[in-house]
N, C-alpha and C. Protein backbone atom coordinates (compact mmCIF):
# COMPACT_ATOMS: atom_id res chain seq x y z
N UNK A 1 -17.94 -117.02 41.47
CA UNK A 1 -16.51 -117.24 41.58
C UNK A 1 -16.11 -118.24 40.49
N UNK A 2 -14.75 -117.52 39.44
CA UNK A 2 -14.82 -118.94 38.63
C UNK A 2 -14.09 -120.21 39.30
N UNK A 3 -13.92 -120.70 38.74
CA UNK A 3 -13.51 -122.18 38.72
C UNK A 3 -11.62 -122.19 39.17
N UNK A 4 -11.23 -121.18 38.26
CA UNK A 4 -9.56 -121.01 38.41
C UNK A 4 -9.37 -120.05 39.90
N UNK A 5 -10.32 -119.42 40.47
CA UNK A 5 -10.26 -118.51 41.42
C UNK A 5 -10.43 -119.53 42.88
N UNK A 6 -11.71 -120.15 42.57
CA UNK A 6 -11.83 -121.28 43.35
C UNK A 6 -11.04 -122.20 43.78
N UNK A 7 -9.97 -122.68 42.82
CA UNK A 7 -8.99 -123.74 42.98
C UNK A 7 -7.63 -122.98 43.89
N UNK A 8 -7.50 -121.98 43.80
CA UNK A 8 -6.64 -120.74 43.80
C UNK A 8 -6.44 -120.70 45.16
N UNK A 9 -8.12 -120.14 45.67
CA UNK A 9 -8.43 -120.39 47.24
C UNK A 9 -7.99 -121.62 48.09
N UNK A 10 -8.68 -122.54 47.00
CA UNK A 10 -8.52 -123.80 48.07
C UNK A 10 -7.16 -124.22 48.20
N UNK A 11 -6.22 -124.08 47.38
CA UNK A 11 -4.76 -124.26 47.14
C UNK A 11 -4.40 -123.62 48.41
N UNK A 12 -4.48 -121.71 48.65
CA UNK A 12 -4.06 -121.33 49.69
C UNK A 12 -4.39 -121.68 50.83
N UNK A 13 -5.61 -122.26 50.88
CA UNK A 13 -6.35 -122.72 52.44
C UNK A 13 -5.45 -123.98 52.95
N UNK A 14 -5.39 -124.61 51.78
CA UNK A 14 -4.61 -126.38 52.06
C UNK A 14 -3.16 -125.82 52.58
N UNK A 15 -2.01 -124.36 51.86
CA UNK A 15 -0.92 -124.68 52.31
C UNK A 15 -1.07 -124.19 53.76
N UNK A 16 -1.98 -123.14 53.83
CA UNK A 16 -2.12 -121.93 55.27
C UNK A 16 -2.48 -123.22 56.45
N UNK A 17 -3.18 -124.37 55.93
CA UNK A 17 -3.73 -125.24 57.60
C UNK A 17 -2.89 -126.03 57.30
N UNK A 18 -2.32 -126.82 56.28
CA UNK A 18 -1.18 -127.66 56.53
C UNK A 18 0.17 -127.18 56.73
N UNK A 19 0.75 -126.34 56.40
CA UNK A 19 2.14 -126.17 56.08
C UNK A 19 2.98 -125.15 57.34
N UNK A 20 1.56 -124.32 57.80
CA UNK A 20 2.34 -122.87 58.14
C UNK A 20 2.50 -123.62 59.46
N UNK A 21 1.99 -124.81 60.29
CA UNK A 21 2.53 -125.28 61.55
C UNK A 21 4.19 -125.71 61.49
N UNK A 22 4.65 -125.48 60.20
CA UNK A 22 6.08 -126.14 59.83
C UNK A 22 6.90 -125.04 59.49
N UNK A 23 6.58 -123.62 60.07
CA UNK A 23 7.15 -122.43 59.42
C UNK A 23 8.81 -122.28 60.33
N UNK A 24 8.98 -121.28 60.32
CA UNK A 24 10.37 -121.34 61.20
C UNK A 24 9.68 -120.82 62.80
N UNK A 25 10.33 -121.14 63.54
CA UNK A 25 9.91 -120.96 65.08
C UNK A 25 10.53 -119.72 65.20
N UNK A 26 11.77 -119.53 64.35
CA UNK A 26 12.97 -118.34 64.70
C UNK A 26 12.42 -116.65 64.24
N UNK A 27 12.72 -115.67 65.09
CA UNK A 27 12.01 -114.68 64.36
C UNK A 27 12.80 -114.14 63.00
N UNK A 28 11.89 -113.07 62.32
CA UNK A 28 12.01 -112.50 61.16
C UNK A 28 13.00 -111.96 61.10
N UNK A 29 13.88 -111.34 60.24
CA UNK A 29 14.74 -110.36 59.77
C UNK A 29 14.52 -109.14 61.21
N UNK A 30 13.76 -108.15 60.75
CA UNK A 30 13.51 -106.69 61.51
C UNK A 30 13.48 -107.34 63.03
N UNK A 31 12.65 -108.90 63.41
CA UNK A 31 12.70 -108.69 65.16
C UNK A 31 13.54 -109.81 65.44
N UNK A 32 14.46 -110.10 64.60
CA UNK A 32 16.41 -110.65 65.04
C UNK A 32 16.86 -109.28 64.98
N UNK A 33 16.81 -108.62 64.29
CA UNK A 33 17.52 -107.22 64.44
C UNK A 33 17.63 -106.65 65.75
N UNK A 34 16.15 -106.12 66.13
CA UNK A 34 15.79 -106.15 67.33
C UNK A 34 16.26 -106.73 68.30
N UNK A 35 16.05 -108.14 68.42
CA UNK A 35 16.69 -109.15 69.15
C UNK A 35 18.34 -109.17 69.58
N UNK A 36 18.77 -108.58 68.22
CA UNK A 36 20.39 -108.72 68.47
C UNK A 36 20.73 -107.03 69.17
N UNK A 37 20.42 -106.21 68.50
CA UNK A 37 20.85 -104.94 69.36
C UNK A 37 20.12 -104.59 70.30
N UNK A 38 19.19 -105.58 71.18
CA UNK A 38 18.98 -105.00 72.37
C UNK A 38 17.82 -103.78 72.42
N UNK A 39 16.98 -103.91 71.76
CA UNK A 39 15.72 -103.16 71.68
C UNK A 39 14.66 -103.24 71.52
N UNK A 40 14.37 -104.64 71.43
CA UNK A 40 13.45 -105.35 71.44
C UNK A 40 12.06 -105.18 72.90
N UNK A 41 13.26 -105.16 73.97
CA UNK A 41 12.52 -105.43 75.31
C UNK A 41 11.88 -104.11 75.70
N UNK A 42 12.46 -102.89 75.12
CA UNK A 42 12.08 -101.81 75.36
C UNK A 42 11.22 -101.22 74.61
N UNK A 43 10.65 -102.21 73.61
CA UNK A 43 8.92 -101.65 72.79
C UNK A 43 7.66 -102.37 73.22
N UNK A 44 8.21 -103.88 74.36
CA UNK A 44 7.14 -104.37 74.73
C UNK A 44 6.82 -104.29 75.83
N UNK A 45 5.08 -104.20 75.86
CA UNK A 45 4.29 -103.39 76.63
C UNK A 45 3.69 -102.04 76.21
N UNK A 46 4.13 -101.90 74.92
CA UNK A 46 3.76 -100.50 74.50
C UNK A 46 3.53 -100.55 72.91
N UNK A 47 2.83 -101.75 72.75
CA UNK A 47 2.30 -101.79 71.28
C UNK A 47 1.39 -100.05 70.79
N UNK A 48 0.93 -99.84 70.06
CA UNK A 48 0.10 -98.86 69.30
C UNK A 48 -1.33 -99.96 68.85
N UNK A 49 -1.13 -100.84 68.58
CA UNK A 49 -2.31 -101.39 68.55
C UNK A 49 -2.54 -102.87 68.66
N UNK A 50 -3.07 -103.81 69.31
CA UNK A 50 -3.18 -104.81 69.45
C UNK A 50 -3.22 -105.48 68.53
N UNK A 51 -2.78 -107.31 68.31
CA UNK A 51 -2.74 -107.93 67.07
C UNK A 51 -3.83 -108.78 67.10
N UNK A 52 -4.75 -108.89 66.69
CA UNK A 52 -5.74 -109.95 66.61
C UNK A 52 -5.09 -111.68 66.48
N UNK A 53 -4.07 -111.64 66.21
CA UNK A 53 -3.86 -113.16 66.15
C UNK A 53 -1.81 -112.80 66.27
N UNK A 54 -1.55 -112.64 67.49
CA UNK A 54 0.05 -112.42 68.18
C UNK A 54 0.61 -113.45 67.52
N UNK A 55 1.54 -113.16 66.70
CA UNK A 55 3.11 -114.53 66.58
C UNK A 55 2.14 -115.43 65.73
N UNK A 56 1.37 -114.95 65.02
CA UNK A 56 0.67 -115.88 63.51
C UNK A 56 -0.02 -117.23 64.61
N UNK A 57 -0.75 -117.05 65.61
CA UNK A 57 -0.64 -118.44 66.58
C UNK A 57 -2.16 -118.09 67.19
N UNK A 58 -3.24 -118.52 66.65
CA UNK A 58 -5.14 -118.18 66.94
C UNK A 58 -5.16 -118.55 68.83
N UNK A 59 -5.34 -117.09 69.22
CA UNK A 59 -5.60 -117.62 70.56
C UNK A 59 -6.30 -118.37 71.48
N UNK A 60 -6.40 -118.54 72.43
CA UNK A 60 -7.02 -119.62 72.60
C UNK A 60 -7.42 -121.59 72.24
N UNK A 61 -6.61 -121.18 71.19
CA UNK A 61 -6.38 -122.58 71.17
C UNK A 61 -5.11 -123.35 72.01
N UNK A 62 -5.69 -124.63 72.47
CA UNK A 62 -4.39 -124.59 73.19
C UNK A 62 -3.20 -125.21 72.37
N UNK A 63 -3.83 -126.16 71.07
CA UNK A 63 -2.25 -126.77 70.51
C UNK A 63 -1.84 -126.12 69.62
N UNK A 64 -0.60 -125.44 69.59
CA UNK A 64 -0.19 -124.59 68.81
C UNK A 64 -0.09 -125.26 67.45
N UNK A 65 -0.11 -126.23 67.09
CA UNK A 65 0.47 -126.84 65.85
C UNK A 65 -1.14 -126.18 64.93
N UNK A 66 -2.60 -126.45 65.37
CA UNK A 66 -3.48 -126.07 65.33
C UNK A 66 -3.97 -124.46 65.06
N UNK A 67 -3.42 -124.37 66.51
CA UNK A 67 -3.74 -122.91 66.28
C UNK A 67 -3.00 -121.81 65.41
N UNK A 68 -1.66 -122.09 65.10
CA UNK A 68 -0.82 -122.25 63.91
C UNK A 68 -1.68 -121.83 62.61
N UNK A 69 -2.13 -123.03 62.10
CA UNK A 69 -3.17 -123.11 60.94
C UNK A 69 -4.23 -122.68 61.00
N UNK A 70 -4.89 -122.58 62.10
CA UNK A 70 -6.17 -121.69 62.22
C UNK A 70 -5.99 -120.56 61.80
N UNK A 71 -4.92 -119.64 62.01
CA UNK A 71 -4.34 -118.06 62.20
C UNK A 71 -4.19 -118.02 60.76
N UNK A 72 -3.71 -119.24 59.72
CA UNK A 72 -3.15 -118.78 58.51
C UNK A 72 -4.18 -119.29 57.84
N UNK A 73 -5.47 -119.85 58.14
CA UNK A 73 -7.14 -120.02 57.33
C UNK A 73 -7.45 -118.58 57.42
N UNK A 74 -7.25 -118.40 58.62
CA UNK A 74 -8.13 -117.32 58.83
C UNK A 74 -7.49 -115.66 58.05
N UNK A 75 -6.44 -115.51 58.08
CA UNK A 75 -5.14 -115.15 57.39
C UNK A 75 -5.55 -114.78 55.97
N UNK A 76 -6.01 -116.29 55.30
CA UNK A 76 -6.28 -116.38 53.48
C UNK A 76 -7.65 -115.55 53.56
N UNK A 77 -8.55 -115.79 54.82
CA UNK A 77 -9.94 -115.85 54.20
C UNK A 77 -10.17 -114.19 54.47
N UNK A 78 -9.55 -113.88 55.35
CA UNK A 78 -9.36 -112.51 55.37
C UNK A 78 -9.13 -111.44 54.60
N UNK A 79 -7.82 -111.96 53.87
CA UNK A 79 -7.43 -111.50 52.64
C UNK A 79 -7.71 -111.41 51.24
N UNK A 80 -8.41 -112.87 50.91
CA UNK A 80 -9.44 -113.24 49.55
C UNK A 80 -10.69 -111.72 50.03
N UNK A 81 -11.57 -112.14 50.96
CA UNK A 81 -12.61 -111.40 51.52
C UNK A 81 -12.00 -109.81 51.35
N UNK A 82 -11.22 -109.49 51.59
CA UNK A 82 -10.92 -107.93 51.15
C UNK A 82 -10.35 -107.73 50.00
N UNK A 83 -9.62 -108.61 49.32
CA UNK A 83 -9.36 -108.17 47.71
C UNK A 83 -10.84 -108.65 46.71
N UNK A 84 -11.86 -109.30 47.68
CA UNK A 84 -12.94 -109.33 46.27
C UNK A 84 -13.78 -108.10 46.24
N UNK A 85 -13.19 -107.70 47.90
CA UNK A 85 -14.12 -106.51 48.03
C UNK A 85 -13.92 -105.13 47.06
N UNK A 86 -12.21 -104.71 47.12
CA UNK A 86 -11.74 -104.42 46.73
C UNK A 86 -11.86 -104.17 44.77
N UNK A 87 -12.04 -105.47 44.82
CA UNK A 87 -12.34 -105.64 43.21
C UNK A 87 -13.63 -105.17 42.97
N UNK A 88 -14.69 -105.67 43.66
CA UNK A 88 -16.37 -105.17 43.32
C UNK A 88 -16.64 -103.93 43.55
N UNK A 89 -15.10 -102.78 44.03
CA UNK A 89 -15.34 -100.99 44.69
C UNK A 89 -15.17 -100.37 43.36
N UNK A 90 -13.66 -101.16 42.73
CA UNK A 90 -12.91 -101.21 41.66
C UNK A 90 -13.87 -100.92 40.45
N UNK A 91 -14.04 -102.13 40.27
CA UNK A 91 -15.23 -102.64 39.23
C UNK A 91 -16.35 -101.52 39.26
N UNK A 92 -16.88 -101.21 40.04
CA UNK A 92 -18.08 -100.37 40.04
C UNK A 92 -17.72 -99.30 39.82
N UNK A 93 -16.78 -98.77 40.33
CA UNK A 93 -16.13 -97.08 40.04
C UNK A 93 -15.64 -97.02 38.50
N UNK A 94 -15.74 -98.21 38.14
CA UNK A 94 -14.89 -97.77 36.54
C UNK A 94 -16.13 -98.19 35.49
N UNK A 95 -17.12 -98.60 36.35
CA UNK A 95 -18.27 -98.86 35.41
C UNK A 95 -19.77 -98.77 36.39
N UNK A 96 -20.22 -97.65 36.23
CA UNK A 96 -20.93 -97.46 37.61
C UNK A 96 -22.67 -98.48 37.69
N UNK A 97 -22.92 -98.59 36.19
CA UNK A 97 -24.19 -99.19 35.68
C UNK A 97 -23.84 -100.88 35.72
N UNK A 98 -22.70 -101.31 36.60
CA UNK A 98 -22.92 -102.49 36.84
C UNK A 98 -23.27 -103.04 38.19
């Protein structure tokens, strides 16, 4: 990993455990929408697929300010971890002798 990739990471890790406990409490665009015309109540209970980490908030923890930042570590490392993957599928398909 170079050096600029590395710093990159750690940058996102520092804002994802410090910052995202300070995000808005209020919901998004699409579920105020929801919220305001009254259709909201009638999709829950009937997800299509469960969320591994509900409302950006790591379960089981009990202080949300925490579990908050846990959800958005876990969030980065998730995401780094599938775009390097991504890159090394990349990389190999366009050069197979590496």
């Amino acid at each position: 990993m170079t050096r600029k990739l590395f710093l990159g990471l750690l940058a996102s890790l520092l804002v994802a455990a410090l910052l995202s406990p300070f995000a808005s409490p209020h919901p998004d665009g699409l579920e105020r929408v929801a919220e305001d015309k009254n259709f909201l109540v009638k999709a829950e209970g009937k997800e299509v697929l469960s969320s591994p980490i509900p409302d950006y908030v790591m379960p089981g923890i009990g202080n949300e300010s925490l579990a908050t930042g846990v959800a958005g570590v876990t969030g980065v490392l998730l995401t780094f971890g599938f775009m390097m993957g991504m890159k090394k599928l990349l990389i190999h398909k366009q050069n197979p002798s590496a």
